[in-house]
PDB file of N, CA and C in Angstrom:
ATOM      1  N   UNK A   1      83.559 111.873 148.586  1.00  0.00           N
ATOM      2  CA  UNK A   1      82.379 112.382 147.920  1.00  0.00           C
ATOM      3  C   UNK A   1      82.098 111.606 146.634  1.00  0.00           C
ATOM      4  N   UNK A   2      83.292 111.751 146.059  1.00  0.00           N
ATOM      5  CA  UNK A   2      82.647 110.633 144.446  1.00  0.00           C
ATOM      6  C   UNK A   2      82.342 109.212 144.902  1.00  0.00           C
ATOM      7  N   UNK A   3      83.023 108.525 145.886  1.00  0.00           N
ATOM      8  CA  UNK A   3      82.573 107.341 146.119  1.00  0.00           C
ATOM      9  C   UNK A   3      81.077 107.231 146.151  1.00  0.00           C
ATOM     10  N   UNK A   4      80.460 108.439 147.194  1.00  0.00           N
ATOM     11  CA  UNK A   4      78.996 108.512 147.479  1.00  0.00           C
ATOM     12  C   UNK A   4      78.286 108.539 146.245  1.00  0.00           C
ATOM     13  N   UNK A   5      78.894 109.022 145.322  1.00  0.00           N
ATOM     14  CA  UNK A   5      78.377 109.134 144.164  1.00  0.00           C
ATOM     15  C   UNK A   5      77.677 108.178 143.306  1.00  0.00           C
ATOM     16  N   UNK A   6      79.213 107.690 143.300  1.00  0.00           N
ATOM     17  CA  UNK A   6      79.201 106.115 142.742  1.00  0.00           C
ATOM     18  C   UNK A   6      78.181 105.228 143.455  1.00  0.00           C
ATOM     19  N   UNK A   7      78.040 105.015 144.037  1.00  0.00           N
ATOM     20  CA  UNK A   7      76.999 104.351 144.970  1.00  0.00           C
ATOM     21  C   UNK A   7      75.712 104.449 144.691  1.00  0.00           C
ATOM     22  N   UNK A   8      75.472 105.865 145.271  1.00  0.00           N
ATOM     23  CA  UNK A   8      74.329 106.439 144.441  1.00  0.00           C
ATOM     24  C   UNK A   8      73.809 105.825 143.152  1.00  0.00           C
ATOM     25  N   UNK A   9      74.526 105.841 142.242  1.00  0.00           N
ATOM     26  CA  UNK A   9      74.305 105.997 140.753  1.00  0.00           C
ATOM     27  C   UNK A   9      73.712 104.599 140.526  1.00  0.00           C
ATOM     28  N   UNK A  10      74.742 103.172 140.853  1.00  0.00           N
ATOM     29  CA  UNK A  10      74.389 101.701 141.389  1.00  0.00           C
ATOM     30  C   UNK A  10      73.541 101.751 141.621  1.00  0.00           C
ATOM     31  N   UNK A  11      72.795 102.327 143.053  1.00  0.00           N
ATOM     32  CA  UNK A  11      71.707 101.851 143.484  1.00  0.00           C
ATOM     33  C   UNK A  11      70.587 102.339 142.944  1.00  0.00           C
ATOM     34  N   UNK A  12      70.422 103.981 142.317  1.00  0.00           N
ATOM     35  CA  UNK A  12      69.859 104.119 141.445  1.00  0.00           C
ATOM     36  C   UNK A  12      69.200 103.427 140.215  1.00  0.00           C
ATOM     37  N   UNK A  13      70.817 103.254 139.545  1.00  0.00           N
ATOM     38  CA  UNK A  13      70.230 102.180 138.340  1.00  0.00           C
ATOM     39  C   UNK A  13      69.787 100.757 138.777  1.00  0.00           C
ATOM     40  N   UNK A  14      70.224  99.871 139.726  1.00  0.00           N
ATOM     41  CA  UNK A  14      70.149  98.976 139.995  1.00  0.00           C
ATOM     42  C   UNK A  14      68.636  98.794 140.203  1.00  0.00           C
ATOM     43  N   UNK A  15      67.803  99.740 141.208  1.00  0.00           N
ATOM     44  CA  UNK A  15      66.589  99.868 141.870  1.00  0.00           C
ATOM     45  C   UNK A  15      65.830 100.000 140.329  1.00  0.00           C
ATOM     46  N   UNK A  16      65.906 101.024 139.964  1.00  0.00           N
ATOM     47  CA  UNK A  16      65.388 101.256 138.525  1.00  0.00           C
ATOM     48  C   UNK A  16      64.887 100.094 137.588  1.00  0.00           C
ATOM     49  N   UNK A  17      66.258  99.190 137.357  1.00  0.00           N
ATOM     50  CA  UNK A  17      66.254  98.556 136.245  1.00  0.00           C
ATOM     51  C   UNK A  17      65.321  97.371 136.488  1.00  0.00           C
ATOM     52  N   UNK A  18      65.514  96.908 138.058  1.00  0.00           N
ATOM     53  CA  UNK A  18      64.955  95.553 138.278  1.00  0.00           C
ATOM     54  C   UNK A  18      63.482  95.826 138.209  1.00  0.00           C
ATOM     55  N   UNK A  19      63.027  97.036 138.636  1.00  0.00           N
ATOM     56  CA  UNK A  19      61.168  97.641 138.998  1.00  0.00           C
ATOM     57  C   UNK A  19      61.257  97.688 137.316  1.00  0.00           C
ATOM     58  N   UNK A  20      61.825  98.298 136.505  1.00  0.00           N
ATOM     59  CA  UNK A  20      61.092  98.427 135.002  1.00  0.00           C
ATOM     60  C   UNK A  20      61.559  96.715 134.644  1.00  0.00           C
ATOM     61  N   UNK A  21      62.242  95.876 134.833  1.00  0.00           N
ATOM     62  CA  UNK A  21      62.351  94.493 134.182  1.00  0.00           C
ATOM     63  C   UNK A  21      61.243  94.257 134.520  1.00  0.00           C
ATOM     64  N   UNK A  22      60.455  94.274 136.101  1.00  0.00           N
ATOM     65  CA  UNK A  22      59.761  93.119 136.559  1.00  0.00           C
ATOM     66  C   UNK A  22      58.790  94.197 135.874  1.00  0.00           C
ATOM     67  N   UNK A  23      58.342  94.954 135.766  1.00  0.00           N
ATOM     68  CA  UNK A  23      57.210  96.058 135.174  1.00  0.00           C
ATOM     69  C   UNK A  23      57.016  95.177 133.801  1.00  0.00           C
ATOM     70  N   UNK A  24      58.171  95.029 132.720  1.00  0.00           N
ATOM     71  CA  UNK A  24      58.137  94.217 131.620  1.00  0.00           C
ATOM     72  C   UNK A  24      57.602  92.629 132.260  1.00  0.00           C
ATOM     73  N   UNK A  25      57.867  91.765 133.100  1.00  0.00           N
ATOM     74  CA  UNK A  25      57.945  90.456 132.997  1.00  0.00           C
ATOM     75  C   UNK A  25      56.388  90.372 133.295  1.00  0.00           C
ATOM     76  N   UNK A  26      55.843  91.037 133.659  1.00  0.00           N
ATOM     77  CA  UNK A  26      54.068  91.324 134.067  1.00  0.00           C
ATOM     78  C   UNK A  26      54.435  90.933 136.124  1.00  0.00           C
ATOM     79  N   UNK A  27      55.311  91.555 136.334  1.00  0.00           N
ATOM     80  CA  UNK A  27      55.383  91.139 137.891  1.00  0.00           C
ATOM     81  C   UNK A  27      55.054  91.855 138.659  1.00  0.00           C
ATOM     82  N   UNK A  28      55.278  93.233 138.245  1.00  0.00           N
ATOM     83  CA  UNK A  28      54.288  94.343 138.530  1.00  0.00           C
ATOM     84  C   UNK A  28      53.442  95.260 137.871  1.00  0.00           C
ATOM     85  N   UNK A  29      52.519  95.401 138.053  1.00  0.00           N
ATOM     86  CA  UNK A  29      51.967  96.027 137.499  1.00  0.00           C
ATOM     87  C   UNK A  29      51.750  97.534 136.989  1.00  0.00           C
ATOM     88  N   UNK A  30      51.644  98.080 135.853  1.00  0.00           N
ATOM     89  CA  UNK A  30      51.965  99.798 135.718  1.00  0.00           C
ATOM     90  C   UNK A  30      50.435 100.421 135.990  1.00  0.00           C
ATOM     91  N   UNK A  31      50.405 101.249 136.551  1.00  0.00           N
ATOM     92  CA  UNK A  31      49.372 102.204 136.518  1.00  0.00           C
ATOM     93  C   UNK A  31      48.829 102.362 134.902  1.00  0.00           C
ATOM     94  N   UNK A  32      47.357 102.581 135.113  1.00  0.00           N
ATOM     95  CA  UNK A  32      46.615 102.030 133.758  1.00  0.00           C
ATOM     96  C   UNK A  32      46.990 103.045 132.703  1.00  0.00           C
ATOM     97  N   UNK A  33      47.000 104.717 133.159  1.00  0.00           N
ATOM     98  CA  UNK A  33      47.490 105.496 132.032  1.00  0.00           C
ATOM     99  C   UNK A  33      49.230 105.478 131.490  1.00  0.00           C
ATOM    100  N   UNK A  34      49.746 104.431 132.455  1.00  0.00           N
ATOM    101  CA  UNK A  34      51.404 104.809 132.324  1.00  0.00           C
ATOM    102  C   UNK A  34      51.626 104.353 130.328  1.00  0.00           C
ATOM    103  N   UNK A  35      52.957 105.252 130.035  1.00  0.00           N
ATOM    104  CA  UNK A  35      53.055 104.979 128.732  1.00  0.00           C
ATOM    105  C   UNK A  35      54.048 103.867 128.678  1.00  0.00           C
ATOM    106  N   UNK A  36      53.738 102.443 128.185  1.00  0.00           N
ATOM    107  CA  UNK A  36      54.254 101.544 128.171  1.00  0.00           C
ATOM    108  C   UNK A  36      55.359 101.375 127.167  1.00  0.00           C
ATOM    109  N   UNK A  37      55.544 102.536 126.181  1.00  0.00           N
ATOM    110  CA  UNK A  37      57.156 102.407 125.425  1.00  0.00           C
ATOM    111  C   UNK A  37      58.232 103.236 126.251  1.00  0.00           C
ATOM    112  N   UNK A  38      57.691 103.881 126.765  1.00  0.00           N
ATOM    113  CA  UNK A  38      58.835 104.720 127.494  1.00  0.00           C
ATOM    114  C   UNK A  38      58.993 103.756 128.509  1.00  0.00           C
ATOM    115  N   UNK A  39      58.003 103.089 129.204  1.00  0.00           N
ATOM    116  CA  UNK A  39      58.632 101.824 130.061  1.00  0.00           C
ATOM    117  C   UNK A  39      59.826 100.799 129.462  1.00  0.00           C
ATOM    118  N   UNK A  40      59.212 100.638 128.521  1.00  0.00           N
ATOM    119  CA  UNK A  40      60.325  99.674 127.494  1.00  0.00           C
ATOM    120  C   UNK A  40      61.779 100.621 127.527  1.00  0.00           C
ATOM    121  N   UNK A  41      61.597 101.498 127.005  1.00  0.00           N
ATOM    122  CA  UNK A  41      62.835 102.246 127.107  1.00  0.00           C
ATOM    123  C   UNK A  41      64.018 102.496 128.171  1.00  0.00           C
ATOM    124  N   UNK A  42      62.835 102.804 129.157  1.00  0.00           N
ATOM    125  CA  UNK A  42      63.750 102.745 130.714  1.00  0.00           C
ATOM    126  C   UNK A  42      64.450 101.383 131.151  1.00  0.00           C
ATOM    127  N   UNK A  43      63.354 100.337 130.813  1.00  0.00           N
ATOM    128  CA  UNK A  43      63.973  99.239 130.799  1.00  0.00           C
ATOM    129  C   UNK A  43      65.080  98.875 130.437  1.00  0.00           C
ATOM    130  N   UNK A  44      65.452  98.541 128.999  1.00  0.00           N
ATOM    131  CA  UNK A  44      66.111  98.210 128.258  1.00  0.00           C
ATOM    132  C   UNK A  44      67.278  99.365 128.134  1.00  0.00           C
ATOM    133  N   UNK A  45      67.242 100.610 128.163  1.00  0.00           N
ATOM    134  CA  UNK A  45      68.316 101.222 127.896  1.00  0.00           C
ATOM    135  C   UNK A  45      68.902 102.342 128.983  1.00  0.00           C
ATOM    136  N   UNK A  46      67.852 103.216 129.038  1.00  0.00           N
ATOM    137  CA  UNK A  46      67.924 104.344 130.468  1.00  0.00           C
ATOM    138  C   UNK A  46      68.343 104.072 131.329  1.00  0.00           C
ATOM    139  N   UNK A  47      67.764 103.381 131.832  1.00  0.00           N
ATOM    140  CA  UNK A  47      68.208 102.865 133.843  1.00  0.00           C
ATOM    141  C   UNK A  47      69.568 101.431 133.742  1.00  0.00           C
ATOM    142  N   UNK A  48      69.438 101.077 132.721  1.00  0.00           N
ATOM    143  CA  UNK A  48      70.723 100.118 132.591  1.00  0.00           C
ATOM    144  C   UNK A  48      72.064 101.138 132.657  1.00  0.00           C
ATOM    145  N   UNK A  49      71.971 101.932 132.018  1.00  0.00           N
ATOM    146  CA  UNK A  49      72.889 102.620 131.539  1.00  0.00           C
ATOM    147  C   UNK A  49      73.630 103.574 133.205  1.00  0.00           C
ATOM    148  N   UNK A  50      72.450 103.616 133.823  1.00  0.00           N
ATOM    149  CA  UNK A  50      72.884 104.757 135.295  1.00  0.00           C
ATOM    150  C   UNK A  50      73.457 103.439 136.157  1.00  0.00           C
ATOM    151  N   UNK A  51      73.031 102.317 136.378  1.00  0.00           N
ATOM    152  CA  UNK A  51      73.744 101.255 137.008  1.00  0.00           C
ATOM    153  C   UNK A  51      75.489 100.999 135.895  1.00  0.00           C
ATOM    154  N   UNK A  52      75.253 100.713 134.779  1.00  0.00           N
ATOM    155  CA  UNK A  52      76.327 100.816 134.176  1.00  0.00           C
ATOM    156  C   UNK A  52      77.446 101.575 134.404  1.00  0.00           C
ATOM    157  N   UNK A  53      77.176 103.167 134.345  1.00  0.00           N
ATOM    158  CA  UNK A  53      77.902 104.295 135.458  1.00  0.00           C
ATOM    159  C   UNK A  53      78.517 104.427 136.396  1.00  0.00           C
ATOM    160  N   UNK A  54      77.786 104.165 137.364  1.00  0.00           N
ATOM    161  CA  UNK A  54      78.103 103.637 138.546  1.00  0.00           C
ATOM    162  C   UNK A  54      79.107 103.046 138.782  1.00  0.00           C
ATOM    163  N   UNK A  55      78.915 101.580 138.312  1.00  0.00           N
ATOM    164  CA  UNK A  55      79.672 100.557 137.973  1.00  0.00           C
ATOM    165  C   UNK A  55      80.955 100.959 137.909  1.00  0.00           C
ATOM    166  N   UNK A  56      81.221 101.470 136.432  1.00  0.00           N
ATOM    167  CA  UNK A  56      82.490 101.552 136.013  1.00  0.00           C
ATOM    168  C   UNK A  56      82.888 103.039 136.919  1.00  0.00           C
ATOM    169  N   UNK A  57      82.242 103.415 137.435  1.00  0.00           N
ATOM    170  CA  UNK A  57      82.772 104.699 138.607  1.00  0.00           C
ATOM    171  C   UNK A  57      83.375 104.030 139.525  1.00  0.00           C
ATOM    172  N   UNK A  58      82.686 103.113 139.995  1.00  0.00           N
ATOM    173  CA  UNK A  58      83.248 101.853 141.371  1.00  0.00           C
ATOM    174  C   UNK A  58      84.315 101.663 140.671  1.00  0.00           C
ATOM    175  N   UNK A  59      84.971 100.687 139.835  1.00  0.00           N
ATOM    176  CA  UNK A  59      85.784 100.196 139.736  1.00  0.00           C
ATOM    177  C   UNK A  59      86.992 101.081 139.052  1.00  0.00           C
ATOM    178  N   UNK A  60      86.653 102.404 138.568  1.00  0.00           N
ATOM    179  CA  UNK A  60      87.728 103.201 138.503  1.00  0.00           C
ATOM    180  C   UNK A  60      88.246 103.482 139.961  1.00  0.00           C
ATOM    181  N   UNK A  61      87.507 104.156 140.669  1.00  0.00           N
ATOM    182  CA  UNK A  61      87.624 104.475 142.241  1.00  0.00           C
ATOM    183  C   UNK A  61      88.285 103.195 142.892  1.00  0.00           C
ATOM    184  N   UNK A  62      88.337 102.294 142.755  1.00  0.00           N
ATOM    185  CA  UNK A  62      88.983 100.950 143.437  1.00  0.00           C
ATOM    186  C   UNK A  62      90.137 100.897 143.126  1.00  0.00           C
ATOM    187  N   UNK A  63      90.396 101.146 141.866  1.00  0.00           N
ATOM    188  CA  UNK A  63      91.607 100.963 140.820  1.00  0.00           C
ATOM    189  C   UNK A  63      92.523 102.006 141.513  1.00  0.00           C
ATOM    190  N   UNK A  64      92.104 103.219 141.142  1.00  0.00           N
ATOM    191  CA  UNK A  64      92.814 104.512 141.616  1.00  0.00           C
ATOM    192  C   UNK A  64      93.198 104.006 143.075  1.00  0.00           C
ATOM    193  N   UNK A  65      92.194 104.036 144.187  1.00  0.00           N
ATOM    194  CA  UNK A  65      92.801 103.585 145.258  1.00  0.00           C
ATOM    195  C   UNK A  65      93.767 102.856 145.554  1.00  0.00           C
ATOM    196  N   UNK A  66      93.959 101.456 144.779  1.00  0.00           N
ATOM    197  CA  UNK A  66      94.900 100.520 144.547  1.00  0.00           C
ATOM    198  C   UNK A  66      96.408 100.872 144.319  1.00  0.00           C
ATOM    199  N   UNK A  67      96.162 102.353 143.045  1.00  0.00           N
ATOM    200  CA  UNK A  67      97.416 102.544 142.600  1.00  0.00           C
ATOM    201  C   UNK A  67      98.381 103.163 143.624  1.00  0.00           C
ATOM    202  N   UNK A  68      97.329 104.004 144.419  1.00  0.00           N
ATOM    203  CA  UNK A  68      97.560 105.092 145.418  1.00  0.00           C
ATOM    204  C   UNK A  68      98.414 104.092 146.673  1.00  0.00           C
ATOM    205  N   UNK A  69      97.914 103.272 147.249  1.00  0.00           N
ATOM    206  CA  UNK A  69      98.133 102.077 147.806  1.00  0.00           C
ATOM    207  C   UNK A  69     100.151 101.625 147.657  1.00  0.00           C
ATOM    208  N   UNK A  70      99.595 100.838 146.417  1.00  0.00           N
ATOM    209  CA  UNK A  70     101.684 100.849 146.051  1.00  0.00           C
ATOM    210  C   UNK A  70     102.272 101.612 145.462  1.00  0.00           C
TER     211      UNK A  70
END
């Protein structure tokens, strides 16, 4: 179950971060009323942060497995 988690969270942030980068790089475009600091925000800090999560969830979960292992 936490693995699923972990996963989750990755692909979450991962999906997230790259749509608000390219949202910043002008690659896609935002809907005309969207509020463009809270875009910045998601960008740069929010959605980095849930891939970040993830992340270090994966590689605790790998670790643990490992120890479990020998």
């Amino acid at each position: 179950m936490t693995w699923t988690e972990a996963v989750i969270l990755t692909g979450y942030g991962f999906v997230l971060t790259v749509a608000e980068l390219l949202v910043q790089a002008d690659a896609i475009q935002p809907a005309a009323h969207a509020d463009h600091r809270a875009l910045e925000w998601h960008a740069y800090l929010w959605d980095p942060w849930f891939l970040i999560w993830g992340i270090l969830v994966l590689i605790a979960l790998r670790q643990s497995n490992a120890e479990i292992s020998n």
